[in-house]
PDB file of N, CA and C in Angstrom:
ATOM      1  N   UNK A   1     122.337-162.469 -56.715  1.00  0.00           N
ATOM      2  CA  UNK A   1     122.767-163.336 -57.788  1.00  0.00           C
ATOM      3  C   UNK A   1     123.605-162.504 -58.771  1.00  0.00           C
ATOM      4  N   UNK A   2     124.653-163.191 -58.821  1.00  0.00           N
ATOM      5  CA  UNK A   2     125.673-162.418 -60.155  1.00  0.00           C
ATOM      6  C   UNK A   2     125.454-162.732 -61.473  1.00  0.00           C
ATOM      7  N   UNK A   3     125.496-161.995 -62.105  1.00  0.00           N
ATOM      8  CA  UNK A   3     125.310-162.101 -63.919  1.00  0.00           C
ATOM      9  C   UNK A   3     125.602-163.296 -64.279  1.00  0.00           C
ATOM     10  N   UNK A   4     127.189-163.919 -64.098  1.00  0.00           N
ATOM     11  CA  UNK A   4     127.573-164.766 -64.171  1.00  0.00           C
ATOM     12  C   UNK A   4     127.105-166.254 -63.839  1.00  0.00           C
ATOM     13  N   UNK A   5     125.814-166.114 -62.611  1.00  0.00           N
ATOM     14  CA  UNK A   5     125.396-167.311 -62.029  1.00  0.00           C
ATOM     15  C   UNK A   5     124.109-166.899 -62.805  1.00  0.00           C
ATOM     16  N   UNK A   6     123.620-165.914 -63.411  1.00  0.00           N
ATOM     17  CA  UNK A   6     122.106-165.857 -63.545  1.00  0.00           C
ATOM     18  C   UNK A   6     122.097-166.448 -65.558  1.00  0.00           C
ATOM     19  N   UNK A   7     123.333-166.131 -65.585  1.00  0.00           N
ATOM     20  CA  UNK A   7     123.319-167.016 -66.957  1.00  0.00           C
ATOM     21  C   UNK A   7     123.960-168.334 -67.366  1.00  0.00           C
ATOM     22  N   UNK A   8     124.619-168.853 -65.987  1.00  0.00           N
ATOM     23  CA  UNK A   8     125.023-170.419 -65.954  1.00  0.00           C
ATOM     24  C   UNK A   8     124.562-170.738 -67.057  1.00  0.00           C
ATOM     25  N   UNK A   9     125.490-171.892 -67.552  1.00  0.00           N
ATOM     26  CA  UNK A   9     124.989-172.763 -68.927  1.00  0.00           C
ATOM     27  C   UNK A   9     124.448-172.470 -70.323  1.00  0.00           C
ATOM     28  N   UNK A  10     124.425-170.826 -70.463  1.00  0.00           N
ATOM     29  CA  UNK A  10     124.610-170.660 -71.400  1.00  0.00           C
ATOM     30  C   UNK A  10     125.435-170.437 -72.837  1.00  0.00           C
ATOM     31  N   UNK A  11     125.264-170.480 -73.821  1.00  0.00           N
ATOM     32  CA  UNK A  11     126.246-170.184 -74.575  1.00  0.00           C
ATOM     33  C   UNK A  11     126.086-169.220 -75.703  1.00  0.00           C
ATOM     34  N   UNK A  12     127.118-168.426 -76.131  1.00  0.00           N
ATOM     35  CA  UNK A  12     127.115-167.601 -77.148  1.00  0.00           C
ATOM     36  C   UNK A  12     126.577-168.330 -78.769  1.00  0.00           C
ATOM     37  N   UNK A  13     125.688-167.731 -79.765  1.00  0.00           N
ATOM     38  CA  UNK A  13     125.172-168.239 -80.840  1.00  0.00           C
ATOM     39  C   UNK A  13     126.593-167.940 -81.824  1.00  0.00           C
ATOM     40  N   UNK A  14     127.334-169.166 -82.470  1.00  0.00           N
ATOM     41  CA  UNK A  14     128.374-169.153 -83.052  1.00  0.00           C
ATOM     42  C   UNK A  14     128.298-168.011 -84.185  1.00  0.00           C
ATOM     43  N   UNK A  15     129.185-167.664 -84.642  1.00  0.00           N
ATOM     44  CA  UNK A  15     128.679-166.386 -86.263  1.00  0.00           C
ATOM     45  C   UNK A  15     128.626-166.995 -86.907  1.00  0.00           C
ATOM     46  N   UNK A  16     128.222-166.398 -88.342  1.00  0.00           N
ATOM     47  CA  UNK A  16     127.887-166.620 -89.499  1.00  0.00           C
ATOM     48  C   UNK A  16     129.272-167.496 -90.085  1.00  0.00           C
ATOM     49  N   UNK A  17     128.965-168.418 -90.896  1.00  0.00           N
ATOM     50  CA  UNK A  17     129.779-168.868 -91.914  1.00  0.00           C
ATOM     51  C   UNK A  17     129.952-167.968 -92.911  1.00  0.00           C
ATOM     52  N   UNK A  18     131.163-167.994 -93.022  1.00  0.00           N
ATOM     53  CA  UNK A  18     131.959-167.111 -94.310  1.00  0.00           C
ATOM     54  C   UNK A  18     131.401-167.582 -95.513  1.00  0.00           C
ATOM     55  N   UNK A  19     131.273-167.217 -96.889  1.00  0.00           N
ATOM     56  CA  UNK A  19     130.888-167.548 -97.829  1.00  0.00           C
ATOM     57  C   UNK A  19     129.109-167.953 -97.926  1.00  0.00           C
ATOM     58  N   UNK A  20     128.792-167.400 -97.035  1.00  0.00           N
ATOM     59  CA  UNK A  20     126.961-167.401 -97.065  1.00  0.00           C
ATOM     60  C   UNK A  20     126.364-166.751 -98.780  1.00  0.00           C
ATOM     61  N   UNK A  21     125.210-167.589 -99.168  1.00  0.00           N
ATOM     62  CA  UNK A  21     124.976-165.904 -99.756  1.00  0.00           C
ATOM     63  C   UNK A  21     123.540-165.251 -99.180  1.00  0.00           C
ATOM     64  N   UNK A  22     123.937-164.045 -98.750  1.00  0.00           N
ATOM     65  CA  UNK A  22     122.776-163.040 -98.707  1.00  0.00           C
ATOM     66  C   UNK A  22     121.680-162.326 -99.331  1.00  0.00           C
ATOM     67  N   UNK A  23     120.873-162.307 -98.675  1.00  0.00           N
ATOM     68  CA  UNK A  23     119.256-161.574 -99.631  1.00  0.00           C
ATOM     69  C   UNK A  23     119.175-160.361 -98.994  1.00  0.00           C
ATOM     70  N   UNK A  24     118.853-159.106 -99.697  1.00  0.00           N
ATOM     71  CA  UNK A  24     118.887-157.928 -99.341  1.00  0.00           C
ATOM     72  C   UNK A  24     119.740-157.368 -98.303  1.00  0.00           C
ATOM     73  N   UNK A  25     120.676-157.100 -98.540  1.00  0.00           N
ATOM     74  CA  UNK A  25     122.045-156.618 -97.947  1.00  0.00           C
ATOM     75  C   UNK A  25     123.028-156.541 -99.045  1.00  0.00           C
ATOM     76  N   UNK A  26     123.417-155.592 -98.484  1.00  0.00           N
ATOM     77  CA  UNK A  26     124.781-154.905 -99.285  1.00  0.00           C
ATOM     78  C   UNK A  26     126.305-155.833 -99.062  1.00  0.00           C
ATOM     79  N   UNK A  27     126.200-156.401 -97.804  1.00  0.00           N
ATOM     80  CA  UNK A  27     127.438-157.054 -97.518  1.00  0.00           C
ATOM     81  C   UNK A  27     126.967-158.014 -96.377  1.00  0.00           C
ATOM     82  N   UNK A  28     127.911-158.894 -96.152  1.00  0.00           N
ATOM     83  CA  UNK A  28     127.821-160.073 -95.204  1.00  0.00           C
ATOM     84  C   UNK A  28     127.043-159.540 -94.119  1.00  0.00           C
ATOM     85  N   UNK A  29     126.564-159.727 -93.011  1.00  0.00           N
ATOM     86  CA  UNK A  29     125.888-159.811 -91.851  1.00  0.00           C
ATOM     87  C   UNK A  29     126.586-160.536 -90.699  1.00  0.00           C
ATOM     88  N   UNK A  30     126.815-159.808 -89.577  1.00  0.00           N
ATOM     89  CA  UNK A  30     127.114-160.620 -88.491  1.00  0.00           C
ATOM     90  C   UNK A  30     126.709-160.077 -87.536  1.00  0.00           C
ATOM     91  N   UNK A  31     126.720-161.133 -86.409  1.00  0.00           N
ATOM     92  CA  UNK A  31     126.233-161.633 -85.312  1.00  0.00           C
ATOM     93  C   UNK A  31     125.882-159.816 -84.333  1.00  0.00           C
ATOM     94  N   UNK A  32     127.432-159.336 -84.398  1.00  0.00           N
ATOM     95  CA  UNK A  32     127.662-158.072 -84.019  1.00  0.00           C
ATOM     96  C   UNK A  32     127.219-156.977 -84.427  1.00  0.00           C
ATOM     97  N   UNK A  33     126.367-157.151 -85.826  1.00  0.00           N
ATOM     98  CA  UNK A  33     126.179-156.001 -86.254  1.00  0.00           C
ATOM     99  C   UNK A  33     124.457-156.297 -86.164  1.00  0.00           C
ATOM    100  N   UNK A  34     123.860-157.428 -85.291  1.00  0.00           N
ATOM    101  CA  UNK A  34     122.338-157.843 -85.252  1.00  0.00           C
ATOM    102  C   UNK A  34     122.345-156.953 -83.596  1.00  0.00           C
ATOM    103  N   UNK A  35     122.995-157.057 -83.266  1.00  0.00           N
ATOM    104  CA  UNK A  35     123.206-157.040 -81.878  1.00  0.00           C
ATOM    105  C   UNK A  35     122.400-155.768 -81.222  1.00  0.00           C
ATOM    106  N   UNK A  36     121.525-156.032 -79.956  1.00  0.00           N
ATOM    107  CA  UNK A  36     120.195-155.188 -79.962  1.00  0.00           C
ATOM    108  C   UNK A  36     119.205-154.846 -80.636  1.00  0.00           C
ATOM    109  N   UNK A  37     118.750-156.198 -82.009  1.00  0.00           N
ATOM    110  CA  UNK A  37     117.940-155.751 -82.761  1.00  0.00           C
ATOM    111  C   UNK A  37     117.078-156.733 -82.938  1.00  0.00           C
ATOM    112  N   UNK A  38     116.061-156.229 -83.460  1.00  0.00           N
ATOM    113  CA  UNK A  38     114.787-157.509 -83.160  1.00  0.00           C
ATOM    114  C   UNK A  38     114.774-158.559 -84.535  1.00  0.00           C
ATOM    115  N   UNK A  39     115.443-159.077 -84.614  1.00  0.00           N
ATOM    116  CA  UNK A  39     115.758-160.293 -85.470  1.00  0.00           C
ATOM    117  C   UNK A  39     114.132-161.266 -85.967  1.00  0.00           C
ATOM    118  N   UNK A  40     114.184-161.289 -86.673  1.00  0.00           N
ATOM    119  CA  UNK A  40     112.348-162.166 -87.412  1.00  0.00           C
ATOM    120  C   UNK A  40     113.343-163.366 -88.331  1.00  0.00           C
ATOM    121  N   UNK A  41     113.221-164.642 -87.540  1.00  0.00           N
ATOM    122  CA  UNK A  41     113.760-165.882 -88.102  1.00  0.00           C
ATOM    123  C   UNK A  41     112.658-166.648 -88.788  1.00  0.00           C
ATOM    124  N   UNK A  42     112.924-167.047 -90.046  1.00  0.00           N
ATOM    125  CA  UNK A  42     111.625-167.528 -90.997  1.00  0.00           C
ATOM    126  C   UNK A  42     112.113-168.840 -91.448  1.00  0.00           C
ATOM    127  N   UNK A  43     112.145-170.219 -91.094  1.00  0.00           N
ATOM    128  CA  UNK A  43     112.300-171.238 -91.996  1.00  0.00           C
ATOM    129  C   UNK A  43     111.574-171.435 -92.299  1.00  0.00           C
ATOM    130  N   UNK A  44     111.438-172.159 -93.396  1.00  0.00           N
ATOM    131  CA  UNK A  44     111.399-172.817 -94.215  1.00  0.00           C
ATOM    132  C   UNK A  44     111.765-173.751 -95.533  1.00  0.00           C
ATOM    133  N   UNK A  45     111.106-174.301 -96.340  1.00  0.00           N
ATOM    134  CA  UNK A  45     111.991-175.828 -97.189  1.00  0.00           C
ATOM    135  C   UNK A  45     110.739-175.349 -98.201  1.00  0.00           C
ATOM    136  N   UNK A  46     111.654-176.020 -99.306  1.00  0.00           N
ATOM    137  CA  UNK A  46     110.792-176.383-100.485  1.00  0.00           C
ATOM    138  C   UNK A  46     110.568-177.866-100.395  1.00  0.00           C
ATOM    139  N   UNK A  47     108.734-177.934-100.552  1.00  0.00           N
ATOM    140  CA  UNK A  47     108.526-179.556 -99.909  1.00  0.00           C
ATOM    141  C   UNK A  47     107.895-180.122-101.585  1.00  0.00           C
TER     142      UNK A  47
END
């Protein structure tokens, strides 16, 4: 099986929107600069 068939149907996670604002960081964040790193995604809402 080729790479190509073993990831059929997937798709790349679009980048960041420009004009975000960020919490603890010095500068914007992207996609490329997460890349090989263990990412901890937290939602939540004020209910």
């Amino acid at each position: 099986m080729t790479q190509q068939q073993r990831f059929a149907g997937e798709v790349n996670a679009p980048d960041f929107a420009p004009g975000l604002q960020w919490f603890n960081t010095e500068h914007p964040v992207s996609l490329r600069d997460l890349r090989g790193k263990i990412v901890v995604l937290d939602f939540w809402t004020y209910c």
